[in-house]
C-alpha atoms as a PDB file:
ATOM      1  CA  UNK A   1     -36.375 -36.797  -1.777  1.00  0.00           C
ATOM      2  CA  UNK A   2     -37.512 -33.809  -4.483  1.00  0.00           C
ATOM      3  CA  UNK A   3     -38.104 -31.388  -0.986  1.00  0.00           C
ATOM      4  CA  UNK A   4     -34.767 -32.300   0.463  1.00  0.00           C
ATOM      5  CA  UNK A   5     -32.746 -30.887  -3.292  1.00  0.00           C
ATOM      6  CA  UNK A   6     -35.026 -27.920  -3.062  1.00  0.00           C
ATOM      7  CA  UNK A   7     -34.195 -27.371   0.642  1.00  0.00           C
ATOM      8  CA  UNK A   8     -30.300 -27.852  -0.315  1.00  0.00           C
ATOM      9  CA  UNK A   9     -30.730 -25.583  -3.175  1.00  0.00           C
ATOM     10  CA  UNK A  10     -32.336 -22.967  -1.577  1.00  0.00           C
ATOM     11  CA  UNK A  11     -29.936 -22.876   1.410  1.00  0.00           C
ATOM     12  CA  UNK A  12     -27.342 -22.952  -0.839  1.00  0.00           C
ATOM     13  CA  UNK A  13     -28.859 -19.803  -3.175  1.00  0.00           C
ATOM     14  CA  UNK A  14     -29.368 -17.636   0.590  1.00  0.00           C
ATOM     15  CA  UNK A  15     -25.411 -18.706   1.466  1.00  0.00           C
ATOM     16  CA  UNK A  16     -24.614 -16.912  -2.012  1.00  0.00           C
ATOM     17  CA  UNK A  17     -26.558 -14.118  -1.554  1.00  0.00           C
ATOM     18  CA  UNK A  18     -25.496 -13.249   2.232  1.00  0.00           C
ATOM     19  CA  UNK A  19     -21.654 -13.882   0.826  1.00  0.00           C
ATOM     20  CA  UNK A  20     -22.468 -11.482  -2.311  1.00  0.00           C
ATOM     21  CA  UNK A  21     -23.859  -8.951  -0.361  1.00  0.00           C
ATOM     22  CA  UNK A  22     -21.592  -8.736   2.736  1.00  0.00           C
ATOM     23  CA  UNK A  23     -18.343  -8.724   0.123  1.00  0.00           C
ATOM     24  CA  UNK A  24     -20.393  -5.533  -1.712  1.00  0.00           C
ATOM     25  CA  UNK A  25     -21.379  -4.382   1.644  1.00  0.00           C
ATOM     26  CA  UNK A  26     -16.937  -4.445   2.574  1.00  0.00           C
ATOM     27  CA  UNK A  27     -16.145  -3.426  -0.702  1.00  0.00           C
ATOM     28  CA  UNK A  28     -18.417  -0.169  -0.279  1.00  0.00           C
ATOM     29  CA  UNK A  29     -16.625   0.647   2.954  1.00  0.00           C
ATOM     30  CA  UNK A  30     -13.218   0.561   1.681  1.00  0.00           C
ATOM     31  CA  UNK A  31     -13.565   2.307  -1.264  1.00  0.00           C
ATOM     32  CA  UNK A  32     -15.465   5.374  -0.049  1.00  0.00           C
ATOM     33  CA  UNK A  33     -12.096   4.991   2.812  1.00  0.00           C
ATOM     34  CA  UNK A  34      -9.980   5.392   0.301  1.00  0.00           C
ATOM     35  CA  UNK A  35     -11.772   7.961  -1.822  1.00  0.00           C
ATOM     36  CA  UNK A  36     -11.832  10.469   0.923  1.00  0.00           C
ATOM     37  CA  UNK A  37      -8.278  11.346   1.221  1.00  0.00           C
ATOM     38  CA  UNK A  38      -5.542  12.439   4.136  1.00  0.00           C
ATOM     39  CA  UNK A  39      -7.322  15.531   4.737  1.00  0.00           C
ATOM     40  CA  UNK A  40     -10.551  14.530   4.789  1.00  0.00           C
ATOM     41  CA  UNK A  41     -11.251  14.037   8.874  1.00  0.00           C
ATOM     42  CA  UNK A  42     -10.168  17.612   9.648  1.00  0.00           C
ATOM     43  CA  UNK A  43     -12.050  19.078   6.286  1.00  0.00           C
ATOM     44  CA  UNK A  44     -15.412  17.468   7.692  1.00  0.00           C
ATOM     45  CA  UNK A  45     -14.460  19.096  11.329  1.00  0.00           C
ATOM     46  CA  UNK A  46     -13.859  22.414  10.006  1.00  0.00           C
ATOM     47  CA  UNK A  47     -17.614  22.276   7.995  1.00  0.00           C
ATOM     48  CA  UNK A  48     -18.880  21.138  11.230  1.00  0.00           C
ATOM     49  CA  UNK A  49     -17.360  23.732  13.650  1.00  0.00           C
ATOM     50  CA  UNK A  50     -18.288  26.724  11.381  1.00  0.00           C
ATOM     51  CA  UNK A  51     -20.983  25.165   9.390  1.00  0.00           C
ATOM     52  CA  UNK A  52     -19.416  25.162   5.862  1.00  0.00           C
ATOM     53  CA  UNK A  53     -21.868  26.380   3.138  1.00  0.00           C
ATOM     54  CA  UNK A  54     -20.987  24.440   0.036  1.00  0.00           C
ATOM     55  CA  UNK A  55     -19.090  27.477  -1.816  1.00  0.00           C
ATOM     56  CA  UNK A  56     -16.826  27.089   1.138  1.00  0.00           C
ATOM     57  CA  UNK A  57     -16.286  23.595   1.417  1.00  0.00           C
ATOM     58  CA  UNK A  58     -15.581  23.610  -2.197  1.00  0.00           C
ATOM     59  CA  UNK A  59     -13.207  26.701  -1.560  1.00  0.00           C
ATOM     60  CA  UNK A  60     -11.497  24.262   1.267  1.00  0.00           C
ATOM     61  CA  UNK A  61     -11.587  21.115  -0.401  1.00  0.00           C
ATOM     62  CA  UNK A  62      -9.388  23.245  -2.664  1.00  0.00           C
ATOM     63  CA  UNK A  63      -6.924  24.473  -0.214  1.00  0.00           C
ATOM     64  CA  UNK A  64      -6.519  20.875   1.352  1.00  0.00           C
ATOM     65  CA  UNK A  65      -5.716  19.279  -1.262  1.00  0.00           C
ATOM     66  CA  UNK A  66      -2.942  22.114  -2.188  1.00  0.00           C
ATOM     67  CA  UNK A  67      -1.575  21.732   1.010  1.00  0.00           C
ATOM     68  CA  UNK A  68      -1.466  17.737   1.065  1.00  0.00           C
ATOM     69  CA  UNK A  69       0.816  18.153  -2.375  1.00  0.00           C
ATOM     70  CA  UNK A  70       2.881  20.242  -1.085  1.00  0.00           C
ATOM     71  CA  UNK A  71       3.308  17.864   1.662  1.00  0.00           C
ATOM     72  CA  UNK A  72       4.002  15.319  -0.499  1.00  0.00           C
ATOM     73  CA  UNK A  73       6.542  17.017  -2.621  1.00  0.00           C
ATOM     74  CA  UNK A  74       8.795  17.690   0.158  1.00  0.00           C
ATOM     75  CA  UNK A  75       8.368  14.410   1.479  1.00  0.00           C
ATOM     76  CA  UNK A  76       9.271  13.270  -1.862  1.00  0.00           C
ATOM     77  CA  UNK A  77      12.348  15.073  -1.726  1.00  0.00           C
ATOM     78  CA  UNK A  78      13.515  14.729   1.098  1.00  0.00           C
ATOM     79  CA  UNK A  79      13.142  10.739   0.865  1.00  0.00           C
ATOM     80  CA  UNK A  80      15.962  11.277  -2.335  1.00  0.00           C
ATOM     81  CA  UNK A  81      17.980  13.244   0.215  1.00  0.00           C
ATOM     82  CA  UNK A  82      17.574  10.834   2.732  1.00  0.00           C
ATOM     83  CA  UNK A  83      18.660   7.402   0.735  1.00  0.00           C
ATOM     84  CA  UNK A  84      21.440   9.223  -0.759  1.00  0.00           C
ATOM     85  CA  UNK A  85      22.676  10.083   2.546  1.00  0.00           C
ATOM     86  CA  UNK A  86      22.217   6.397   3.809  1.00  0.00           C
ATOM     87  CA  UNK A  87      23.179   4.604   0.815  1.00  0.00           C
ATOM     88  CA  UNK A  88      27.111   4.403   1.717  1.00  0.00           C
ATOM     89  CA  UNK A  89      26.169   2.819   5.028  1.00  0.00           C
ATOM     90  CA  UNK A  90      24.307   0.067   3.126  1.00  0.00           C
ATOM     91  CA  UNK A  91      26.614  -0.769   0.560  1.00  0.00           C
ATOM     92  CA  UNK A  92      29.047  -1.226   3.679  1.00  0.00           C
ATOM     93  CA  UNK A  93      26.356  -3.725   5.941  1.00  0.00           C
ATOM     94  CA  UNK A  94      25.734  -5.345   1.973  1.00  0.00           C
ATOM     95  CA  UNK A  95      29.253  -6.278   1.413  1.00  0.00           C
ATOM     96  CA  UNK A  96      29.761  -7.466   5.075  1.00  0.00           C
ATOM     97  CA  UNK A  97      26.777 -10.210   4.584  1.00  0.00           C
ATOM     98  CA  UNK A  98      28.171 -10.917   1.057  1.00  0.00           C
ATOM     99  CA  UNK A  99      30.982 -12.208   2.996  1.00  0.00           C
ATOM    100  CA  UNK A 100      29.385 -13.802   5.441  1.00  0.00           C
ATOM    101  CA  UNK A 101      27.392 -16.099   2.725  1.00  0.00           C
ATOM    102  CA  UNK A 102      30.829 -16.356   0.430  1.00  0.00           C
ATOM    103  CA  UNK A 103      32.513 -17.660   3.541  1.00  0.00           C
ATOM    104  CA  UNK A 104      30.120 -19.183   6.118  1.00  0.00           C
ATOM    105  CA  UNK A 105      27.363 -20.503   3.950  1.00  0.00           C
ATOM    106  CA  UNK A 106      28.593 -21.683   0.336  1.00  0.00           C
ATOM    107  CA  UNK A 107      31.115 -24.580   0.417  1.00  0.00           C
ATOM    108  CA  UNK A 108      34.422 -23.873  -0.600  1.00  0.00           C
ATOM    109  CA  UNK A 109      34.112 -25.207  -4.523  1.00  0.00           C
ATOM    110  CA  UNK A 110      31.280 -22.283  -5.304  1.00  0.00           C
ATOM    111  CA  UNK A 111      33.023 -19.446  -3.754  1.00  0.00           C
ATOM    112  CA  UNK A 112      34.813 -18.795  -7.341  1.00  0.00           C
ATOM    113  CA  UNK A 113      31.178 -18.434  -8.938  1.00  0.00           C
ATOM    114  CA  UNK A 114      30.026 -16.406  -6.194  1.00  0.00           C
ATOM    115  CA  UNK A 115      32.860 -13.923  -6.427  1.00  0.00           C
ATOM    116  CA  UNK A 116      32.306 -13.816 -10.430  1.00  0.00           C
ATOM    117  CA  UNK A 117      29.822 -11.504 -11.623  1.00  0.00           C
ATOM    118  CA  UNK A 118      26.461 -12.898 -13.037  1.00  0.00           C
ATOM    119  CA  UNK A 119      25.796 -13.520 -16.322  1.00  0.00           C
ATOM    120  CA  UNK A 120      24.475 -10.480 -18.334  1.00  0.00           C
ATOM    121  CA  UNK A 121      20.551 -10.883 -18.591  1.00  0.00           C
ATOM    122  CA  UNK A 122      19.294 -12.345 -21.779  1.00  0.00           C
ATOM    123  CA  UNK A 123      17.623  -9.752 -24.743  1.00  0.00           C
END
């Protein structure tokens, strides 16, 4: 009976270690994925194409990432433009389904507390 625990327990050690080192093993793989950036597939083709000493891939690396901000400054602003330019259309399809709820949905005893305004939050 002794050689059938040690049998479970060792099976059972091996099942942790496989699990522990697979999760480390994906964990690896997403990080360094993540670490790398937007640029980072056409940095590594330009060192490859013209074979990138490391003064120049450092001199890249720096351009790249200027660029990507800049990219994400205009996306950033023109995001701002872009919901101020749709909010009036969604206020309009917001009100229309607030109606449909206040008059298809809710029986006709709540639709006074659903046309009140809620309660301020609590401090």
């Amino acid at each position: 009976m002794r050689n059938v625990r040690l049998w479970i327990v060792l099976l059972a050690l091996l099942s942790f270690l496989a699990g522990a080192g697979t999760g480390h093993i994906l964990t690896e793989r997403a990080v360094g994925a993540e670490d790398r950036g937007p640029m980072s597939d056409y940095e590594a083709l330009l060192v490859r194409r013209f074979d990138l000493g490391a003064e120049r891939r450092r001199a890249l690396r720096v351009v790249l990432q200027s660029y990507q901000q800049e990219i994400d400054e205009i996306e950033t602003r023109y995001l701002v433009s872009y919901r101020s330019a749709i909010e009036p259309e969604l206020r309009r399809v917001g009100a229309e389904y607030d109606r449909y709820v206040r008059d298809r949905v809710l029986p006709p005893s709540e639709r006074v507390a659903f046309d009140s305004p809620p309660p301020p939050w609590p401090r």
